[in-house]
Protein backbone atom coordinates (compact mmCIF):
# COMPACT_ATOMS: atom_id res chain seq x y z
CA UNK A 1 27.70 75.37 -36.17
CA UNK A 2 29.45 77.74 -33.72
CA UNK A 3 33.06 77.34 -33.08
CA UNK A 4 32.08 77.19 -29.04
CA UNK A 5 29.60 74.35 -30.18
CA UNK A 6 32.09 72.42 -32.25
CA UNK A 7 35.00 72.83 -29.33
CA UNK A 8 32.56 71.48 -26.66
CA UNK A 9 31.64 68.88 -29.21
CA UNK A 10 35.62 68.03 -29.42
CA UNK A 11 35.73 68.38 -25.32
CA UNK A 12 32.74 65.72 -24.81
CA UNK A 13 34.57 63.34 -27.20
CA UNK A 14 38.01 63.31 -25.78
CA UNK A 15 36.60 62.59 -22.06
CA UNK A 16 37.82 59.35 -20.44
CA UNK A 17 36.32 57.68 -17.06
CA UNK A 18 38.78 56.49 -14.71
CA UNK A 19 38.65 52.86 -14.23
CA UNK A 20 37.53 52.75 -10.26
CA UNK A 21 35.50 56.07 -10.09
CA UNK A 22 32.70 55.42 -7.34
CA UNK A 23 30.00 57.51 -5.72
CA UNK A 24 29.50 57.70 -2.36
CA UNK A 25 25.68 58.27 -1.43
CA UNK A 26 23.73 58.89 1.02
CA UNK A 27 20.39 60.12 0.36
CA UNK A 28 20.26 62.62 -2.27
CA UNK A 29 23.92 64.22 -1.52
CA UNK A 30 26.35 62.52 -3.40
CA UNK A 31 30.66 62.22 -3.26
CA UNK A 32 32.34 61.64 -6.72
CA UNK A 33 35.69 59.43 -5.47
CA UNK A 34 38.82 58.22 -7.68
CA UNK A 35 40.21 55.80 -5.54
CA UNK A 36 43.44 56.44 -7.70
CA UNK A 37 44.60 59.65 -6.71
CA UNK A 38 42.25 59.63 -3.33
CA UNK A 39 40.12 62.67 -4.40
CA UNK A 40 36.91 63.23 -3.40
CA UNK A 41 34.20 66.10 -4.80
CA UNK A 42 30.67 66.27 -3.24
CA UNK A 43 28.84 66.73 -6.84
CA UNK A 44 25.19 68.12 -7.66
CA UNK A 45 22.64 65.68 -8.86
CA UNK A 46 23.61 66.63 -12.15
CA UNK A 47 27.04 65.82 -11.98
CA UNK A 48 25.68 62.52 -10.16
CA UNK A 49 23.18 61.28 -13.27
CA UNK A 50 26.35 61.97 -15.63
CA UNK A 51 29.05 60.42 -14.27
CA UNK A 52 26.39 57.17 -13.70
CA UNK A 53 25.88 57.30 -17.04
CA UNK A 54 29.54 57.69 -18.32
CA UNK A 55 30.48 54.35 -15.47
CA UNK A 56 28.14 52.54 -16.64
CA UNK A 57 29.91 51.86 -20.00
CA UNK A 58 28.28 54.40 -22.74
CA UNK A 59 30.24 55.41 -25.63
CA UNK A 60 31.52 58.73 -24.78
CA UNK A 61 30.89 59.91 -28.41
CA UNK A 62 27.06 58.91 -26.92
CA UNK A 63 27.85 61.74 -24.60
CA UNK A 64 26.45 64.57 -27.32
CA UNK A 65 23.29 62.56 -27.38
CA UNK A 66 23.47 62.14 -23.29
CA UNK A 67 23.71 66.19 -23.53
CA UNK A 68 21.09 67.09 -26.05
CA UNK A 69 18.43 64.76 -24.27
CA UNK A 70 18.83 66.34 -20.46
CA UNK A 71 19.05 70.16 -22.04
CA UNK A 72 15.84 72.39 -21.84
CA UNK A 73 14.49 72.75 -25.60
CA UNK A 74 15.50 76.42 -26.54
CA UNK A 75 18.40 76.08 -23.59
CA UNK A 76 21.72 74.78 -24.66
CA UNK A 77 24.00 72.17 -23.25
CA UNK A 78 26.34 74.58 -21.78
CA UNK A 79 25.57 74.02 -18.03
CA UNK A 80 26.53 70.06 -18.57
CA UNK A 81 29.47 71.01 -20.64
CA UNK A 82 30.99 73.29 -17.89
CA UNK A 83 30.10 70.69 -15.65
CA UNK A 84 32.20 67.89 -16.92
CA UNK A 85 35.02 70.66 -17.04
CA UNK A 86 34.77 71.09 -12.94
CA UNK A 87 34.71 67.08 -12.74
CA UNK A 88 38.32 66.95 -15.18
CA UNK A 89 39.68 69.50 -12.62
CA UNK A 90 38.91 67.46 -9.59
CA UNK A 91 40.35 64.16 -11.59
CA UNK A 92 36.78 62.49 -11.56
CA UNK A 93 36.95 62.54 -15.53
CA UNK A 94 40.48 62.37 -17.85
CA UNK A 95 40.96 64.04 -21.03
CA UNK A 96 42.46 61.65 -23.59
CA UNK A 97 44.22 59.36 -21.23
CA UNK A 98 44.54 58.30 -17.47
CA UNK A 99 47.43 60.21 -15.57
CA UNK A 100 50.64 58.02 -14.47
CA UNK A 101 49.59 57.06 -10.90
CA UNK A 102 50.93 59.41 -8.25
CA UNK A 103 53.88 57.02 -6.52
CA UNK A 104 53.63 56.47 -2.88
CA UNK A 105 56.22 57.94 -1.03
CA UNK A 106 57.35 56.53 2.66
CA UNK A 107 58.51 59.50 3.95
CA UNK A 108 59.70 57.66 7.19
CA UNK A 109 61.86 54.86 5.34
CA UNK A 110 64.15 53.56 6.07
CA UNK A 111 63.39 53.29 9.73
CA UNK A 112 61.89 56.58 11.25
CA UNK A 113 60.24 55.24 14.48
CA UNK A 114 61.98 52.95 17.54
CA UNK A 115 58.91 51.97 20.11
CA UNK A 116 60.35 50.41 23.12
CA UNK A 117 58.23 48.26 25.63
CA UNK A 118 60.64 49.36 28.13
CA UNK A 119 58.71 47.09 30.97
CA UNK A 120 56.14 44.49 31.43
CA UNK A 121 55.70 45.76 34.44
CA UNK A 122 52.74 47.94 35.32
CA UNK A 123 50.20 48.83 37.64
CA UNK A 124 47.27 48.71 36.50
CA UNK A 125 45.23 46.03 34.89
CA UNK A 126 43.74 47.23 32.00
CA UNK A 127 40.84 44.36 30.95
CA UNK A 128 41.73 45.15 26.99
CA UNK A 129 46.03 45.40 27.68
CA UNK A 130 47.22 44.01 24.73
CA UNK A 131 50.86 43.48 26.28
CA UNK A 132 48.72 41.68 29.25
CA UNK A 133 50.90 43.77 31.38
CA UNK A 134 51.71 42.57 35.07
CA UNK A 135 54.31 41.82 36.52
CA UNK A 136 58.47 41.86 34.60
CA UNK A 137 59.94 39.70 32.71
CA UNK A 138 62.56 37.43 33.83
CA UNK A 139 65.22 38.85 31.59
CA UNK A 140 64.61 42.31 30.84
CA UNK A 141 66.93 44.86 29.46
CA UNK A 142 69.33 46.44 31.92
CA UNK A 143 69.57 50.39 31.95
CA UNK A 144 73.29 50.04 30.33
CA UNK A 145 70.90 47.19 27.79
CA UNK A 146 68.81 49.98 27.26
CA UNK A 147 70.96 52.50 26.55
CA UNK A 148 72.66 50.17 23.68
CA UNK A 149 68.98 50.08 22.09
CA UNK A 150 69.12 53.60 22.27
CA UNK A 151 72.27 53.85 20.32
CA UNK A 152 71.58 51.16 18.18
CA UNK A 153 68.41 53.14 17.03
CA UNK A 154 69.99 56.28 16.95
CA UNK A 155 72.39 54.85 14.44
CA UNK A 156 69.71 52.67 12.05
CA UNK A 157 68.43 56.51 11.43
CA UNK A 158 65.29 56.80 13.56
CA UNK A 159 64.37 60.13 14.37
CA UNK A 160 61.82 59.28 17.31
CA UNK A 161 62.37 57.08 20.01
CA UNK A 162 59.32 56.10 21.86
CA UNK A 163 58.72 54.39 26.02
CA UNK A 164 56.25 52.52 26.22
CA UNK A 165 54.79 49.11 28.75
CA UNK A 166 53.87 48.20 30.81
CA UNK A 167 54.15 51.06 32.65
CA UNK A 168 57.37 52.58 31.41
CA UNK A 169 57.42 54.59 34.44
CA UNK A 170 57.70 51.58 36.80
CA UNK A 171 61.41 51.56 35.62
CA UNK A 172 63.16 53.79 38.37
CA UNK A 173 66.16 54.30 35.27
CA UNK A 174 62.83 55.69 33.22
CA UNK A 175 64.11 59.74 33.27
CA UNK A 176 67.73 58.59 33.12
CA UNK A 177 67.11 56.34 29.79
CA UNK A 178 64.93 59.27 28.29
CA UNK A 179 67.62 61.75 29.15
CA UNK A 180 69.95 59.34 27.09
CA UNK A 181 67.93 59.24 24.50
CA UNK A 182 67.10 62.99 24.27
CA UNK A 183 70.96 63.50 24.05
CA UNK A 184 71.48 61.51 21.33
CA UNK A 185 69.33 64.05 19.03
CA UNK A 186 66.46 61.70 18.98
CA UNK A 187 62.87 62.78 19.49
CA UNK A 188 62.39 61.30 22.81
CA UNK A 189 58.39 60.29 23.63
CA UNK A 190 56.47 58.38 26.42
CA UNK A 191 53.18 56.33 26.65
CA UNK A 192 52.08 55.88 30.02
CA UNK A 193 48.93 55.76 32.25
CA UNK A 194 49.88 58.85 34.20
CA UNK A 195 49.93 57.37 37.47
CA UNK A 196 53.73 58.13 38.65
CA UNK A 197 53.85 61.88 37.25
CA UNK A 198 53.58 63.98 40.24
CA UNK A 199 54.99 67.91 41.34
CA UNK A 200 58.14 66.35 42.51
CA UNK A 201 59.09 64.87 38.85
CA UNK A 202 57.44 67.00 36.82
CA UNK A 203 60.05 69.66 36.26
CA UNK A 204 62.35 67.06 34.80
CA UNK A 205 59.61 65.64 33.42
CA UNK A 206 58.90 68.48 31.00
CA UNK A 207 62.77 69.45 30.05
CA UNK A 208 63.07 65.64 28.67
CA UNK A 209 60.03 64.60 26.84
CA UNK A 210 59.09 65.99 23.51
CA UNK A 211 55.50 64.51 23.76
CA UNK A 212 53.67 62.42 26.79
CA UNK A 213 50.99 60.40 25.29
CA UNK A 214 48.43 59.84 27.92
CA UNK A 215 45.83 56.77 28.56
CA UNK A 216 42.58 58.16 29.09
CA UNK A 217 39.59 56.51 28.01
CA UNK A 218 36.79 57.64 29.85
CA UNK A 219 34.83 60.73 31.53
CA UNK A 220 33.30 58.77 33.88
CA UNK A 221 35.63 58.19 36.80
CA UNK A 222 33.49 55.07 37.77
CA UNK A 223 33.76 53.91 33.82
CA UNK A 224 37.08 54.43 33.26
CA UNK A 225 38.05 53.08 37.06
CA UNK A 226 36.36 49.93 36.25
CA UNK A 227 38.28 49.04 33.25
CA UNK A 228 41.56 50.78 34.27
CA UNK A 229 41.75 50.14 38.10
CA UNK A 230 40.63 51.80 41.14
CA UNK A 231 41.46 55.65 40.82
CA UNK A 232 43.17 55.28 37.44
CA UNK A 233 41.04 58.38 36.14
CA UNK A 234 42.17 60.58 39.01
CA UNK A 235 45.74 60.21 38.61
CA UNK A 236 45.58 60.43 34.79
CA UNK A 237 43.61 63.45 34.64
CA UNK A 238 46.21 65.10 37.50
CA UNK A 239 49.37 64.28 35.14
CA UNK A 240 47.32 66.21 32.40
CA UNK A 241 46.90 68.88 33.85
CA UNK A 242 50.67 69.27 35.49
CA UNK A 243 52.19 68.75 31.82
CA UNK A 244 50.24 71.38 30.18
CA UNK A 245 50.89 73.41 33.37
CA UNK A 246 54.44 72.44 32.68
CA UNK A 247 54.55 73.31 29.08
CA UNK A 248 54.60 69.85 27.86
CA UNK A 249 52.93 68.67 24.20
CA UNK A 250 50.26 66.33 25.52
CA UNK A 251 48.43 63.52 23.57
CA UNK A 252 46.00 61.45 24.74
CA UNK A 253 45.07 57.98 23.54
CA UNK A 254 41.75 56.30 24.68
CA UNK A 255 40.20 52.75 23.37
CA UNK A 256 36.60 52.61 23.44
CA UNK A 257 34.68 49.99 24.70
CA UNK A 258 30.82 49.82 24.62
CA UNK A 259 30.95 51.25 27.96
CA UNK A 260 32.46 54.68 26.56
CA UNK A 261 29.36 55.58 24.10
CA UNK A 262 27.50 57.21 26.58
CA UNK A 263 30.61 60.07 27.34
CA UNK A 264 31.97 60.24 24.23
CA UNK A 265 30.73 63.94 23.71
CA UNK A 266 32.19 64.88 26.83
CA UNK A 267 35.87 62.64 26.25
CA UNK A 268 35.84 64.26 22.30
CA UNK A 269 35.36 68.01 24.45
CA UNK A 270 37.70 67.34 26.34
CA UNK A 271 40.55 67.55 23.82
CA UNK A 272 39.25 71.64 23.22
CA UNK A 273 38.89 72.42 26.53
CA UNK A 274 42.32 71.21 27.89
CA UNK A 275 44.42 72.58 24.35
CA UNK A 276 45.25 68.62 23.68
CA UNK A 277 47.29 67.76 20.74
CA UNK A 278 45.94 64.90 19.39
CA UNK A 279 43.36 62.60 20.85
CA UNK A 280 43.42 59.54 19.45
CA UNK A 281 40.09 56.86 19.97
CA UNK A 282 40.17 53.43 18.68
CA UNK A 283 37.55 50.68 18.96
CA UNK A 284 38.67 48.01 22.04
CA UNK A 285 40.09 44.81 19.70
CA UNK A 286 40.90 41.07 20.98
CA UNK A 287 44.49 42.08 21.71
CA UNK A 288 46.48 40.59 24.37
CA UNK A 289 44.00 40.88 27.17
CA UNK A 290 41.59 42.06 25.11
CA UNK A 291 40.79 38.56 23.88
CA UNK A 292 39.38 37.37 27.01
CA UNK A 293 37.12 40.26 27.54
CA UNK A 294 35.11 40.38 24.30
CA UNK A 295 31.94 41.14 26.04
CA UNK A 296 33.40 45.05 26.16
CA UNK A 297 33.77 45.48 22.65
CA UNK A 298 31.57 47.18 20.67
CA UNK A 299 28.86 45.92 18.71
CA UNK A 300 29.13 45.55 14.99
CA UNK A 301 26.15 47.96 14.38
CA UNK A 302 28.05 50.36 17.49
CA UNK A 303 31.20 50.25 15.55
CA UNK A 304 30.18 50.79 12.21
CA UNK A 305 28.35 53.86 13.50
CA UNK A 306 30.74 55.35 15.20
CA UNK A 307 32.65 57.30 13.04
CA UNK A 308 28.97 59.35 12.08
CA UNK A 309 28.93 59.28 16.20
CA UNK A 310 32.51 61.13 16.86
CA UNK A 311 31.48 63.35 13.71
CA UNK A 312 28.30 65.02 15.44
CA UNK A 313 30.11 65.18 18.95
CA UNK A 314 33.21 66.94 17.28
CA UNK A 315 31.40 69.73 16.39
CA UNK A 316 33.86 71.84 13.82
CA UNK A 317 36.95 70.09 15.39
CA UNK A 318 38.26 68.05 11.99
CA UNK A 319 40.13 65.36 12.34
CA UNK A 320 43.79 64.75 12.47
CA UNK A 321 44.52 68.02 13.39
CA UNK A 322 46.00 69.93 16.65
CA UNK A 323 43.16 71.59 18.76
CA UNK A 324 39.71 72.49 17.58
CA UNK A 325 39.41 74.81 14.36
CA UNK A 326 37.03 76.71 12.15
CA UNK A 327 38.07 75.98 8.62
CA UNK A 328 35.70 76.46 6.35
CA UNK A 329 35.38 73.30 4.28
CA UNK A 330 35.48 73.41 0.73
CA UNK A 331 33.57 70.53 -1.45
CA UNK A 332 36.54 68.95 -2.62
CA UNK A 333 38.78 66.97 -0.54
CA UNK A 334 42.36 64.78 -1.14
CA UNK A 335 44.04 62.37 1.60
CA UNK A 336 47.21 61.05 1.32
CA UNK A 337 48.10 58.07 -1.11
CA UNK A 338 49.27 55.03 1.20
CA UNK A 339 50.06 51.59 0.77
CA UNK A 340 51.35 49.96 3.76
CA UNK A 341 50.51 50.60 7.82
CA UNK A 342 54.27 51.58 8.35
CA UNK A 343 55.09 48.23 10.23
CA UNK A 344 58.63 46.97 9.86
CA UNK A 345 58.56 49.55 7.42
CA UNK A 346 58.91 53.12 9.28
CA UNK A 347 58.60 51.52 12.78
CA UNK A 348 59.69 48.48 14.78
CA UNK A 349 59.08 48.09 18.23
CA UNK A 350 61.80 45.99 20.90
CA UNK A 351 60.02 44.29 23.52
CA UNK A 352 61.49 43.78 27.11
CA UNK A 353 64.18 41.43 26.61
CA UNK A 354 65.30 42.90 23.48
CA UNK A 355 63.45 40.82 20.78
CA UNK A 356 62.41 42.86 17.90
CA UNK A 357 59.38 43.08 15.81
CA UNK A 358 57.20 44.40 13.13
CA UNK A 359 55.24 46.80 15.31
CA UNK A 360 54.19 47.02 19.39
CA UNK A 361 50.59 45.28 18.14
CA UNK A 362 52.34 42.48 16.43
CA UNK A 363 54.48 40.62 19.30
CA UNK A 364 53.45 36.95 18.65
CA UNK A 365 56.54 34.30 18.63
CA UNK A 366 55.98 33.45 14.74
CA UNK A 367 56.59 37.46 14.05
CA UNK A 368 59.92 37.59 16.32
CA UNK A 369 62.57 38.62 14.54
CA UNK A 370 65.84 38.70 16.47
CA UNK A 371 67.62 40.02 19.58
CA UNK A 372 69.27 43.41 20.17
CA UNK A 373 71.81 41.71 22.14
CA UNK A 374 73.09 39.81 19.41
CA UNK A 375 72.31 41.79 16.54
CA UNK A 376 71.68 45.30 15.32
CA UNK A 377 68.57 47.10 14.98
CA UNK A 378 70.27 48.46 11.82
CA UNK A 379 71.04 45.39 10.63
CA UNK A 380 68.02 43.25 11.67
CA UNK A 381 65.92 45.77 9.18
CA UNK A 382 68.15 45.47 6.39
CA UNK A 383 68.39 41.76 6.26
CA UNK A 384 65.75 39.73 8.77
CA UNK A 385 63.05 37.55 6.54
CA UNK A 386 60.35 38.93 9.17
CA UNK A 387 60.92 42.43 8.71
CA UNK A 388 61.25 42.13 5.21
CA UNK A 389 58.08 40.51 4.84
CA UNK A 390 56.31 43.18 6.44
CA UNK A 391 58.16 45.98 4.75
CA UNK A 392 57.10 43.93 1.18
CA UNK A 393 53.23 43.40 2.23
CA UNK A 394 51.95 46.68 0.85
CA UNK A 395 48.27 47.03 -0.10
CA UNK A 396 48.59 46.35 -3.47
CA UNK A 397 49.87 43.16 -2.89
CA UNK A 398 47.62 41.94 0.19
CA UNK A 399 45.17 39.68 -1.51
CA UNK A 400 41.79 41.52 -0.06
CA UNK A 401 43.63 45.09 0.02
CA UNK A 402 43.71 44.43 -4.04
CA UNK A 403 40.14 44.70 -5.05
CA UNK A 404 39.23 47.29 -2.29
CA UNK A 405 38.10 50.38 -3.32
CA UNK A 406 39.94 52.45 -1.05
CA UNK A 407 43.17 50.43 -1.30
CA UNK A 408 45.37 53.84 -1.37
CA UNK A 409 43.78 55.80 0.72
CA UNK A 410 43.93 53.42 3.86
CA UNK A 411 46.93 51.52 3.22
CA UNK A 412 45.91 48.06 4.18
CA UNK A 413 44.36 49.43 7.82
CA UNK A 414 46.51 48.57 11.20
CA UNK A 415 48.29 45.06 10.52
CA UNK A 416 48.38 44.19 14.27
CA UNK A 417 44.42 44.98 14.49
CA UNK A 418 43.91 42.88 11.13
CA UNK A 419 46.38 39.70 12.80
CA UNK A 420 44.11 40.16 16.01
CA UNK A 421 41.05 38.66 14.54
CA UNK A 422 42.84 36.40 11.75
CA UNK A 423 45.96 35.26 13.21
CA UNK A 424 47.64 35.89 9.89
CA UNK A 425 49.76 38.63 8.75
CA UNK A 426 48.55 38.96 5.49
CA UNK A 427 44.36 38.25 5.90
CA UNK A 428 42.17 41.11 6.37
CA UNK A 429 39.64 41.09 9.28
CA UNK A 430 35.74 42.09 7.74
CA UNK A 431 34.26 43.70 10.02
CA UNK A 432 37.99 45.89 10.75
CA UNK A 433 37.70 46.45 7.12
CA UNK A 434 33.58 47.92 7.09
CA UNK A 435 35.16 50.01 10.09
CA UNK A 436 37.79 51.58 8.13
CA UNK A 437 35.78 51.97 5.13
CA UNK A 438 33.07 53.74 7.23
CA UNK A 439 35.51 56.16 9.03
CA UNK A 440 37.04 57.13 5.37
CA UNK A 441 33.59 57.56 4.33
CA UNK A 442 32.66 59.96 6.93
CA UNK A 443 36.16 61.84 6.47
CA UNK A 444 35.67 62.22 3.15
CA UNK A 445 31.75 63.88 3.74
CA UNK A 446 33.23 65.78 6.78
CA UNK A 447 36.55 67.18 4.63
CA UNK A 448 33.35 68.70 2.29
CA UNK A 449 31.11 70.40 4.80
CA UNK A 450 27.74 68.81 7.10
CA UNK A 451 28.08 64.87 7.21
CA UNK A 452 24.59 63.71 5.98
CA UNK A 453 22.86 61.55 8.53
CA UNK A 454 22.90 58.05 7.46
CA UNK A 455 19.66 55.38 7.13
CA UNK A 456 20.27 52.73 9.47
CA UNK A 457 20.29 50.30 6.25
CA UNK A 458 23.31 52.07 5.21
CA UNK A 459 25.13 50.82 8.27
CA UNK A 460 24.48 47.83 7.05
CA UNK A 461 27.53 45.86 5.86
CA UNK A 462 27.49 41.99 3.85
CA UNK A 463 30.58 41.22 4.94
CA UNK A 464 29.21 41.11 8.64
CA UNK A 465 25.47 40.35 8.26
CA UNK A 466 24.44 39.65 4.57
CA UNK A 467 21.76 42.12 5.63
CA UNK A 468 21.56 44.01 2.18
CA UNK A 469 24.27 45.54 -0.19
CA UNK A 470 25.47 49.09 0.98
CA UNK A 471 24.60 51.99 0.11
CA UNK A 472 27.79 53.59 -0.58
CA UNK A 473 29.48 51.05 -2.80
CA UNK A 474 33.11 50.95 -1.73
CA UNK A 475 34.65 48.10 -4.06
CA UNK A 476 31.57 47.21 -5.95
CA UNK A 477 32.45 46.90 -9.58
CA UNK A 478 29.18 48.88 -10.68
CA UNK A 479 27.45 51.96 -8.52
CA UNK A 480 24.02 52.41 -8.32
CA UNK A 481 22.31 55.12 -6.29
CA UNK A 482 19.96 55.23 -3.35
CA UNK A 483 16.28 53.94 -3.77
């Protein structure tokens, strides 16, 4: 026997199958994932029939006999061998044993993030607000109050300080609370509707803000009018334009409701044409306001195709990156290893009067942890039960996070969203789960090259409907492939 023949004998018998690998399928094109290092390799059908083989439980010593029966007669096995040698170097097969798991790092812990709702007070009345923003509090924070949150964050070690409402911009002490903040060294941010930026303010405007998030969730004037208020769009679109006139770094965040399918394209375009950081688009959830107007959500079936919706109307623009770009994708892909959603952990968020929770989406009475007035920030996150709770719930110890598939690659999904259809920290939300497990899915294809058009059966999802079982099989304990 040839000394190549006996080494590739000595390769097949030292391979190992890691203990979650999954394919992702749709049709005939098919993603090898190892949900333990989040990698992802779009594979040939080759590579596909092996690796179903090897999960399905075969003695790898079997794999010589695997190799000899799908090999040409008078060919050898060499085109399978070199195979499983691309699938070891993409992780979706071990030699010998299974690598230590990579450790998740929290680059923003201790605290990296302070998000203050500087106001209840706004005006507009958004029908999804989830601070069901109005009118003030009784007893909100004075501007020397404010200040001492300021310091009080600056000295728990945040590096970004964020406004946010209400309307943080009602607050005439607004520019003189951001200037106070900018001099402390922190990154100094705003969230706001766009409605009081204006030629007069702008100047000062731009020299104090590192970013200005803006709320813009339609194209449609009369759309986004009727769920914003009466000109909303007009003013929003007008501070746009003066920041990035001004210089400014511009976000823009938008919720979708099942009125903002139809101009989608043209709100995803509009991030190229204007040079927009990052535009951020979320489903509409029963938050705040949001719970009494659950006739503008989105469908289950609109949801869980949405992500394969915002993939065609991007274009080439990926993901999670500034502006549009050209990359060329490769068939590989890795995303970050997480394991918690960052709240209480790199973020807290001090509402009005000064109370202090997990995270802005997660200001119910049961999650309140303290008040700035009589205690630290600092010292709040070292020692409160609430915080500590959250900064202990990590994915790997949330009792559906667990057994999901793509446990480290999503981190548990947005607590706040997750306690907006449960009303429990800790319980996962189905159909919030299908929707994160379809937008991974169609990050994953898009990180690889064209996103394959999925059946409509493939949309189904039994943790909403029962329908049928999926056919990418995210958590499943065996894979099978498309009929």
């Amino acid at each position: 026997m040839a000394t190549a023949e006996v080494g590739d004998e000595q390769f097949l018998e030292r391979l190992l199958v890691p203990a979650r690998l999954s394919l992702i399928c749709r049709g005939d094109n098919v993603l090898g994932y190892n949900p333990a290092f989040n990698v992802w390799h779009r594979i040939d059908p080759a590579a596909a029939a092996m690796l179903r083989w090897l999960r399905a439980g075969r003695d790898r010593q079997g794999l010589r006999d695997y190799v000899a029966r799908h090999t040409p007669l008078g060919e050898t096995g060499e085109p399978l061998i070199r195979t499983a040698e691309k699938l070891v170097l993409r992780r979706l097969l071990y030699l010998d044993h299974e690598p230590a798991l990579q450790p998740v790092v929290h680059p923003d812990a201790p605290l990296g993030t302070v998000y203050w709702i500087t106001t209840q007070k706004c005006n507009l009345r958004c029908t999804y607000c989830y601070q069901d923003a109005a009118r003030p509090r009784a007893e909100e924070l004075s501007t020397d109050e404010g200040k001492a949150v300021i310091d009080q964050a600056h000295a728990a070690g945040a590096q970004t300080f964020v406004f946010t409402g209400g309307e943080p911009f009602s607050r005439r002490d607004l520019l003189e609370l951001a200037a106070y903040s900018k001099s402390k060294g922190l990154r100094t941010n705003v969230i706001t509707n766009g409605a009081f930026i204006n030629v007069h303010n702008i100047d000062r405007v731009a020299s104090i803000f590192d970013l200005v998030t803006v709320s813009l969730d339609h194209l449609i004037p009369e759309h986004h009018d009727r769920i914003r208020g009466h000109r909303s769009w007009e003013k929003a679109i007008r501070a746009i334009d003066l920041l990035l006139e001004a210089g400014v770094s511009v976000d823009i965040n938008s919720v979708l409701s099942r009125h903002g399918i139809e101009d989608l394209a043209a709100l995803v375009g509009l991030r190229r044409a204007k040079r927009i950081g990052m535009h951020k688009i979320v489903p509409q959830f029963p938050m705040g306001r949001g719970g009494t107007s659950r006739g503008d959500e989105l469908s289950a079936n609109q949801l869980l195709g949405l992500s394969d919706q915002m993939a065609q109307v991007s274009g080439a623009s990926r993901p999670g990156t500034p502006g549009a770009t050209e990359e060329e994708s490769t068939p590989s892909g890795k995303g970050d290893v997480r394991d918690h959603c960052g709240a209480g952990l790199s973020e807290v968020s001090v509402d009005p009067e000064g109370w202090v929770y997990p995270c802005k989406l997660l200001q119910y009475p049961e999650l309140r942890a303290g008040n700035i007035r009589d205690t630290s920030i600092a010292t709040l996150y070292a020692t409160d039960p609430i915080l500590q709770k959250a900064q202990a719930s990590t994915s790997d110890v949330l009792p559906t996070c667990r057994t999901c598939i793509i446990q480290r690659g999503c981190g548990g999904g947005c607590r706040g969203i997750h306690y907006s259809f449960t009303g429990h920290y800790d319980e996962a939300a189905p159909i919030f789960c299908s929707y994160l497990r379809r937008t991974f899915e169609v990050k994953a294809w898009r990180s690889t090259g064209e996103v394959p058009a999925a059946r409509r059966n493939e949309w189904a999802d039994p943790s909403i409907d029962g329908s049928s079982t999926p056919a990418v099989m995210l958590g499943m304990p065996t894979l099978r492939s498309n009929p």
